[in-house]
C-alpha atoms as a PDB file:
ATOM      1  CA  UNK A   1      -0.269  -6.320  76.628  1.00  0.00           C
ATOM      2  CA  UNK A   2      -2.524  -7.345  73.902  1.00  0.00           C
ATOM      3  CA  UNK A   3      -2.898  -3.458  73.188  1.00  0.00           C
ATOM      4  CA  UNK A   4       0.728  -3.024  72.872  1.00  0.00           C
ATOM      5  CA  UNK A   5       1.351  -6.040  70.389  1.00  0.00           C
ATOM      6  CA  UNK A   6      -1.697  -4.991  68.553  1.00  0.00           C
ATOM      7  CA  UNK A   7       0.076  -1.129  67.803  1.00  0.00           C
ATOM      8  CA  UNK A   8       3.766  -3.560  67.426  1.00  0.00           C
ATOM      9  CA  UNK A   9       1.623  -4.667  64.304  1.00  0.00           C
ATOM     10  CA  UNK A  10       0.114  -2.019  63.007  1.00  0.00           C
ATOM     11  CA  UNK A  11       3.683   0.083  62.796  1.00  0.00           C
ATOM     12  CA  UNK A  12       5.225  -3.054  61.307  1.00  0.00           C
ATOM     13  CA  UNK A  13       2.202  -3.045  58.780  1.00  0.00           C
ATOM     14  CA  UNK A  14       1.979   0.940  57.780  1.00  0.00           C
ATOM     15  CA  UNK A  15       5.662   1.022  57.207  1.00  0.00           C
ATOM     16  CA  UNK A  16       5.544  -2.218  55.427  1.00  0.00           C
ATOM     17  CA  UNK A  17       3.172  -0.257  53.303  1.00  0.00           C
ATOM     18  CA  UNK A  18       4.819   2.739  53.189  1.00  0.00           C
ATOM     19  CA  UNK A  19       8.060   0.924  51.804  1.00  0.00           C
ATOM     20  CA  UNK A  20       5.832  -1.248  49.420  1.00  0.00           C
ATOM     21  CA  UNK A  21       4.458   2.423  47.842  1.00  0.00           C
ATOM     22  CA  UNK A  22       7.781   3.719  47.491  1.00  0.00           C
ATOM     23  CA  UNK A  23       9.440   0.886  45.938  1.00  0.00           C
ATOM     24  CA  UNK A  24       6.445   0.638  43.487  1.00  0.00           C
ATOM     25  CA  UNK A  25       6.778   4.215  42.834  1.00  0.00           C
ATOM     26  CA  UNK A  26      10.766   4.143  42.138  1.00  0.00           C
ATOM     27  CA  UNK A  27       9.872   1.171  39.579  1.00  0.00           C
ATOM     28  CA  UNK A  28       7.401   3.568  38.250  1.00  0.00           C
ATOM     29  CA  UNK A  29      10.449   6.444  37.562  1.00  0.00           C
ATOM     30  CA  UNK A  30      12.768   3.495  36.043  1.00  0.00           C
ATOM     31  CA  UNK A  31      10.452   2.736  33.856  1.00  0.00           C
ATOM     32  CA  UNK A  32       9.212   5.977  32.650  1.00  0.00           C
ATOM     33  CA  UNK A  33      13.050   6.840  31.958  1.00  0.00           C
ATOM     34  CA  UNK A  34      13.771   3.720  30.219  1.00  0.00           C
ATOM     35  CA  UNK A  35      10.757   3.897  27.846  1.00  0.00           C
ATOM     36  CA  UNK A  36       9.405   7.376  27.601  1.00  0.00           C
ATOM     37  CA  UNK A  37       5.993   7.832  26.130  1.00  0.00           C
ATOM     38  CA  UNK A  38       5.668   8.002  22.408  1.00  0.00           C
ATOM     39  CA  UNK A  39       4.061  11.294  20.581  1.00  0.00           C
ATOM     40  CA  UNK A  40       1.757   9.456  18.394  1.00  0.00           C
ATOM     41  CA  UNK A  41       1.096  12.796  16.442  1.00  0.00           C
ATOM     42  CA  UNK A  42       4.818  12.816  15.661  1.00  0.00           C
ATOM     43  CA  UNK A  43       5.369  10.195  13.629  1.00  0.00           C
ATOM     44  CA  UNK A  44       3.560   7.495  11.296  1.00  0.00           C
ATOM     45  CA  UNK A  45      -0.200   8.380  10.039  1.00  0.00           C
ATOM     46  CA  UNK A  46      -0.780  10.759  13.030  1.00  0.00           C
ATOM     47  CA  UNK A  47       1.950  13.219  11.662  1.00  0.00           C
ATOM     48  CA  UNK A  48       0.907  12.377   8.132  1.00  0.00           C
ATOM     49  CA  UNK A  49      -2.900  12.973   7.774  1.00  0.00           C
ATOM     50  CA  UNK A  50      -4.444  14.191   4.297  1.00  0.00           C
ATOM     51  CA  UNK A  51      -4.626  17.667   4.313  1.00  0.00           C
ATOM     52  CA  UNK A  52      -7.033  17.799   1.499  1.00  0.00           C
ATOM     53  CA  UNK A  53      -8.317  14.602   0.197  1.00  0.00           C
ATOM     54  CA  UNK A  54     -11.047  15.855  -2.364  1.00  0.00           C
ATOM     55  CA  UNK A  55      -7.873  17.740  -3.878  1.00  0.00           C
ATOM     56  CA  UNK A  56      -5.856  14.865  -3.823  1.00  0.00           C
ATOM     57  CA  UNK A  57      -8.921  12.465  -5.446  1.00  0.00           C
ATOM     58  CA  UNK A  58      -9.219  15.093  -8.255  1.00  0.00           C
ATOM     59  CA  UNK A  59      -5.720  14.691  -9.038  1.00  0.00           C
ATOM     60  CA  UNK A  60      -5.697  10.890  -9.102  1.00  0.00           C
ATOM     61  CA  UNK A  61      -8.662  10.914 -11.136  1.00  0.00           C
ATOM     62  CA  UNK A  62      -6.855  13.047 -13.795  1.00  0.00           C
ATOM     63  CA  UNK A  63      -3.936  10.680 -13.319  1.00  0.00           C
ATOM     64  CA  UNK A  64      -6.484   8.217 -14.589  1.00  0.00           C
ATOM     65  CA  UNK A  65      -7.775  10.322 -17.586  1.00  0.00           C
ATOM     66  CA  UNK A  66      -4.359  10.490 -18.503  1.00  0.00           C
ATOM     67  CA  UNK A  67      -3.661   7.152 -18.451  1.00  0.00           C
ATOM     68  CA  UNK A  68      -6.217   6.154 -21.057  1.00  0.00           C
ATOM     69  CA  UNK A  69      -5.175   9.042 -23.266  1.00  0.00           C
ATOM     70  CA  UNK A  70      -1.748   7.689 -23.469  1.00  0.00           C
ATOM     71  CA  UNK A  71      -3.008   3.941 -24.120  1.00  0.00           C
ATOM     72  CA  UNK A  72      -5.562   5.181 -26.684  1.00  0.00           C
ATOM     73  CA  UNK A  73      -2.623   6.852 -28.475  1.00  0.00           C
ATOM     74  CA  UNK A  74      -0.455   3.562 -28.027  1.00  0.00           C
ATOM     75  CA  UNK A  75       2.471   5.463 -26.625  1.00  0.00           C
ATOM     76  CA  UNK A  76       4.810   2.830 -24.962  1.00  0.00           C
ATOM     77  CA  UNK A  77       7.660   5.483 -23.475  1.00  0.00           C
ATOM     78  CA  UNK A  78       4.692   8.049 -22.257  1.00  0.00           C
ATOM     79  CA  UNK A  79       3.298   4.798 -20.340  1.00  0.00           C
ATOM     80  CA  UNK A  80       6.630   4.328 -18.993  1.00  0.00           C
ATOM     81  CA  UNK A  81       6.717   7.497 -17.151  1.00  0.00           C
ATOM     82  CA  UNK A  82       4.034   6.873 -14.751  1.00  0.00           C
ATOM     83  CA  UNK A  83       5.614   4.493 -12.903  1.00  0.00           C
ATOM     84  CA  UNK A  84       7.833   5.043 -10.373  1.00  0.00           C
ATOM     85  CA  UNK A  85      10.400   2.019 -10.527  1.00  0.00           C
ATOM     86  CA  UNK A  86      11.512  -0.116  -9.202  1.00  0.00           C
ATOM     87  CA  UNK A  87       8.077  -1.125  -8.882  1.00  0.00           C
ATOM     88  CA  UNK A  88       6.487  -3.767  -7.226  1.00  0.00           C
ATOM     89  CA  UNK A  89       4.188  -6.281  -8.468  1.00  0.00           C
ATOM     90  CA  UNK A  90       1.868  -9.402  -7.265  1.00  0.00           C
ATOM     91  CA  UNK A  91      -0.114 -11.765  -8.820  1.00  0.00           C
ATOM     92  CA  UNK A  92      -0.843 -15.860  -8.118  1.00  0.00           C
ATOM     93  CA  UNK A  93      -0.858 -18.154 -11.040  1.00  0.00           C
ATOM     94  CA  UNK A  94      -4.493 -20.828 -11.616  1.00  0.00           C
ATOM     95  CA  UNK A  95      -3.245 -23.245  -8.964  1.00  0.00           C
ATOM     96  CA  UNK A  96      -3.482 -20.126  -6.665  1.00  0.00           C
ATOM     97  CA  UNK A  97       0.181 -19.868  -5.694  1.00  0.00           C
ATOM     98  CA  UNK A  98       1.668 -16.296  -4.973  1.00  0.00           C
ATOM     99  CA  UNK A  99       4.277 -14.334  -6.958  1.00  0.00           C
ATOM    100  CA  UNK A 100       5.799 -11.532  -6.921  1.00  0.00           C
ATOM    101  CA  UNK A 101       8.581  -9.142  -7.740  1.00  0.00           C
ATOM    102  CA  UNK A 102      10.441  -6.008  -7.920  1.00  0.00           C
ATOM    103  CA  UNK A 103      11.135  -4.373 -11.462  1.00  0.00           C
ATOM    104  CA  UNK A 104      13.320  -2.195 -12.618  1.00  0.00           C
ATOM    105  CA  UNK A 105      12.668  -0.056 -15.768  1.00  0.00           C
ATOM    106  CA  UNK A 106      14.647  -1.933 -18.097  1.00  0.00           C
ATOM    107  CA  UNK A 107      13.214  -4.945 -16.952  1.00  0.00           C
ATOM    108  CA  UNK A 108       9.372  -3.833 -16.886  1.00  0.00           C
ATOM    109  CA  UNK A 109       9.941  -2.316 -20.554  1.00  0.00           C
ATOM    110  CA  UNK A 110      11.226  -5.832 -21.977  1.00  0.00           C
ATOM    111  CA  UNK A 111       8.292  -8.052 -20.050  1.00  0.00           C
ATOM    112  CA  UNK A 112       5.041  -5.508 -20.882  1.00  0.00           C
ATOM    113  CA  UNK A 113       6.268  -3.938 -24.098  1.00  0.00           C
ATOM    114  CA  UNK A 114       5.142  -6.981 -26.087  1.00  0.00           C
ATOM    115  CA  UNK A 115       1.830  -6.935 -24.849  1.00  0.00           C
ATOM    116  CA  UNK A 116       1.355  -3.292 -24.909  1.00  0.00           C
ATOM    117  CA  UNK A 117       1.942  -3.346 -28.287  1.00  0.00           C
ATOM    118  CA  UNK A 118      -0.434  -6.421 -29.652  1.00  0.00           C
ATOM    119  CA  UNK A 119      -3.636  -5.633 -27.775  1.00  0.00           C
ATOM    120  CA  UNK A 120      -6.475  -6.497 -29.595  1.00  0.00           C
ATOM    121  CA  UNK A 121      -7.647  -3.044 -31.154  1.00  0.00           C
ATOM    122  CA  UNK A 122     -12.072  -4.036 -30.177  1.00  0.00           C
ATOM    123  CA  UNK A 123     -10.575  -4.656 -26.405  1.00  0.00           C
ATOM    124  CA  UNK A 124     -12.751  -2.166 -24.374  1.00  0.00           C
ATOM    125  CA  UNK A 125     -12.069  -1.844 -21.025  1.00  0.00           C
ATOM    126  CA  UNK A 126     -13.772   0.451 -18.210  1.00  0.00           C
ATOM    127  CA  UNK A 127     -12.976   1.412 -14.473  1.00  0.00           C
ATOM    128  CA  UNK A 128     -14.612   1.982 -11.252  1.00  0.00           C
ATOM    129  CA  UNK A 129     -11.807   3.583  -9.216  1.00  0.00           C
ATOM    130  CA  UNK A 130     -12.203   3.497  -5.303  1.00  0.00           C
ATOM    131  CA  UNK A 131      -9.520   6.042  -3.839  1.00  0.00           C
ATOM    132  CA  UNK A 132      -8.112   5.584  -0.180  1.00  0.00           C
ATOM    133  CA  UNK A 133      -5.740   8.846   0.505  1.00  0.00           C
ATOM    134  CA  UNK A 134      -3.418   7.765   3.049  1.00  0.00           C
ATOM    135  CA  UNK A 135      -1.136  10.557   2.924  1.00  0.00           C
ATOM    136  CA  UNK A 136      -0.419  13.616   0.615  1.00  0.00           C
ATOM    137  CA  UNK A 137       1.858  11.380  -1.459  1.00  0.00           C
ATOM    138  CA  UNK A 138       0.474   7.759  -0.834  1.00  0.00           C
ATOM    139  CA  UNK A 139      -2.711   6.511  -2.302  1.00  0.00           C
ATOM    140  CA  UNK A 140      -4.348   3.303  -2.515  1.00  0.00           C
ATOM    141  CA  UNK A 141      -6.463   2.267  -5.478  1.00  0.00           C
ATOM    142  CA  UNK A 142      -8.823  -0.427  -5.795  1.00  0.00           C
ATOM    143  CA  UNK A 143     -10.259  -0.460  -9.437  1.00  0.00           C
ATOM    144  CA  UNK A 144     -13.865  -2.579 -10.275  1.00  0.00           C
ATOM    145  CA  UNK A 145     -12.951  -3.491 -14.311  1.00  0.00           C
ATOM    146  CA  UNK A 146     -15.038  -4.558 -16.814  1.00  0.00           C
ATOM    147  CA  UNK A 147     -13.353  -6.304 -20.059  1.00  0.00           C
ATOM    148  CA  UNK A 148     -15.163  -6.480 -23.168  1.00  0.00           C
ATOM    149  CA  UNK A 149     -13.846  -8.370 -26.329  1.00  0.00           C
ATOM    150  CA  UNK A 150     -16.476  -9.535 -29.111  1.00  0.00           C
ATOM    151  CA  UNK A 151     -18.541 -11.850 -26.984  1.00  0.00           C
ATOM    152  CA  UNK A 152     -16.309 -12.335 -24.531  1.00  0.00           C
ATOM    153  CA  UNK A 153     -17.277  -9.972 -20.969  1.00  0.00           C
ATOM    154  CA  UNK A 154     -14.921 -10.198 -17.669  1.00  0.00           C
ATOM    155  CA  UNK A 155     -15.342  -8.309 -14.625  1.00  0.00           C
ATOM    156  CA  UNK A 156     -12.414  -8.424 -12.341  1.00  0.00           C
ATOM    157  CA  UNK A 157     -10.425  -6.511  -9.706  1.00  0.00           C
ATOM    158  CA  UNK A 158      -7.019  -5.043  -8.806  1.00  0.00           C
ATOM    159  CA  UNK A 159      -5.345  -3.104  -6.373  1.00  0.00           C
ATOM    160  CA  UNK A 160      -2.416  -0.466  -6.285  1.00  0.00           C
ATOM    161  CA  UNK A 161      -0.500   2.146  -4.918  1.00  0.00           C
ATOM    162  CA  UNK A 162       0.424   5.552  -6.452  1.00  0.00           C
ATOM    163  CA  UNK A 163       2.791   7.831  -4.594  1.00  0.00           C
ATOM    164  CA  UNK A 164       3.460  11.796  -5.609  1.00  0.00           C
ATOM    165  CA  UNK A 165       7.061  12.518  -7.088  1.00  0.00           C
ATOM    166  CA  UNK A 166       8.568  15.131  -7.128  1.00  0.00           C
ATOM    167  CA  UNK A 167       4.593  16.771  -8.036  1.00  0.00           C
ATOM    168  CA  UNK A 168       3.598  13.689 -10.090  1.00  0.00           C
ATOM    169  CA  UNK A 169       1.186  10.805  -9.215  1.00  0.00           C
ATOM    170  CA  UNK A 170       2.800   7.291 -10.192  1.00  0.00           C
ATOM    171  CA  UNK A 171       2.633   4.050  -9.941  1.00  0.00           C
ATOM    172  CA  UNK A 172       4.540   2.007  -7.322  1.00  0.00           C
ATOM    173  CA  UNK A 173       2.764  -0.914  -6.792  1.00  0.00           C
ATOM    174  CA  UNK A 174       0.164  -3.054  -8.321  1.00  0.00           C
ATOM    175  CA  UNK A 175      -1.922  -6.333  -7.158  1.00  0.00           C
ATOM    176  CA  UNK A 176      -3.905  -8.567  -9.826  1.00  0.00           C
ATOM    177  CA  UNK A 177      -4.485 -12.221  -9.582  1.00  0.00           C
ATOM    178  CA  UNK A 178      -4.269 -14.687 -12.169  1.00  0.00           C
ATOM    179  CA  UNK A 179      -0.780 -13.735 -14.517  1.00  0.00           C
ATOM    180  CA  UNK A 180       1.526 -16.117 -12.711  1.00  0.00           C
ATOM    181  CA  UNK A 181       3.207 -18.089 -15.079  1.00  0.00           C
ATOM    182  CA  UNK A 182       1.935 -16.773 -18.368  1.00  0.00           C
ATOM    183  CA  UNK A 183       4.855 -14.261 -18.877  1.00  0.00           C
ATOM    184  CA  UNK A 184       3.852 -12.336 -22.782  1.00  0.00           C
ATOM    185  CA  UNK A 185       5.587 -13.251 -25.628  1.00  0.00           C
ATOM    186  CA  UNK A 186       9.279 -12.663 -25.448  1.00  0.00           C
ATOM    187  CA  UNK A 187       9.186 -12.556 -21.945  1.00  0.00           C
ATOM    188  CA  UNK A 188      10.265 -14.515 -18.874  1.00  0.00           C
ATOM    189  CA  UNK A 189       9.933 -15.323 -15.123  1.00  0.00           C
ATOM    190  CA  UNK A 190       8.652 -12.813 -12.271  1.00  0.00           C
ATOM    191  CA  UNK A 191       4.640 -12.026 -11.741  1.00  0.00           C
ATOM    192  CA  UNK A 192       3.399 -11.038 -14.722  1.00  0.00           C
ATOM    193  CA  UNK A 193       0.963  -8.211 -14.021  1.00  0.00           C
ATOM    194  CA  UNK A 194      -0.111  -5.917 -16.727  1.00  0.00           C
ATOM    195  CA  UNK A 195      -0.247  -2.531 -16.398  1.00  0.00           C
ATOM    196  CA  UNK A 196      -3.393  -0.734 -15.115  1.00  0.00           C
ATOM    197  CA  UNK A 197      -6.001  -0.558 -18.089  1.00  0.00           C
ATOM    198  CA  UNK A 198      -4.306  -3.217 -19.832  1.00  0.00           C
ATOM    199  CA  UNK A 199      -6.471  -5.754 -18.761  1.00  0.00           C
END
């Protein structure tokens, strides 16, 4: 008796089991259908990966060299073509309250021309560059700065990104604190940042 109750249980228990397993494993199926696995190396960094960063660092590096050629020679419109606007731009003001905003060319010419223009002519300004290549076409700056004006010596830093157009490095966004709320003369509202160099 107690032998045949005993093998009453264990049939009620493997098939039990044996339903338990297959339910699990239909869940499994549903699953896998609903939400198939992503290909990581199709999409987002994975199918983006630098396919020759010490190229791509050379050519932001002459991006730079260009840059100071075209400040040295004070040349407002050449400026203007290495960016590629809108562009985006953050700073905080001295109470340490964000800002921020998108510009437009029109509207980037009329806020930085003014200052462009009436830099002090002994401002001396040098650059430690650190270059992140994310991508063939993004790349993300972070630039050590020295400022030196008569007695006066500031070290600061700032942050951006350049993206390739159309063959060309340019810049699309840049990060510098403390310009929020002192808009240049003849200018007014948005984050104030100054153009790379113009420190």
């Amino acid at each position: 008796m107690k032998r045949t109750i005993l093998v009453c249980v264990t049939a009620v228990a493997i098939s039990g089991s044996a339903a338990w397993a297959q339910d699990k494993e239909q869940k499994s199926a549903a699953t896998a259908e609903q939400a198939p696995a992503m290909d990581l190396k199709a999409m987002g960094p994975g199918a983006r990966k630098p396919t020759n960063e010490k190229q791509t660092k050379k050519e932001v590096q002459e991006f730079f060299k260009k840059q100071e050629e075209i400040e040295k020679k004070g040349d407002f419109e050449a400026s203007l073509a290495t960016y590629d606007f809108p562009i985006y731009m953050v700073t905080d003001d001295l109470k340490g309250v964000p800002e921020s905003g998108e510009y437009t060319r029109e509207a980037y010419a009329a806020m930085m021309k003014p200052m462009f223009e009436n830099m002090p002519k002994d401002l001396k300004v040098t650059h430690k560059h650190t270059i992140s290549v994310l991508s063939d076409s993004l790349v993300s700056v972070i630039d050590d700065f020295t400022m030196t004006q008569g007695k006066q010596k500031v070290t600061g830093r700032n942050t951006s990104l350049l993206v390739k157009r159309d063959g060309q490095w340019k810049w699309k966004t840049m990060i510098e604190a403390g310009w929020g709320g002192t808009p240049p003369e003849g200018a007014s509202g948005g984050a104030q940042t100054p153009p790379e160099g113009k420190k």
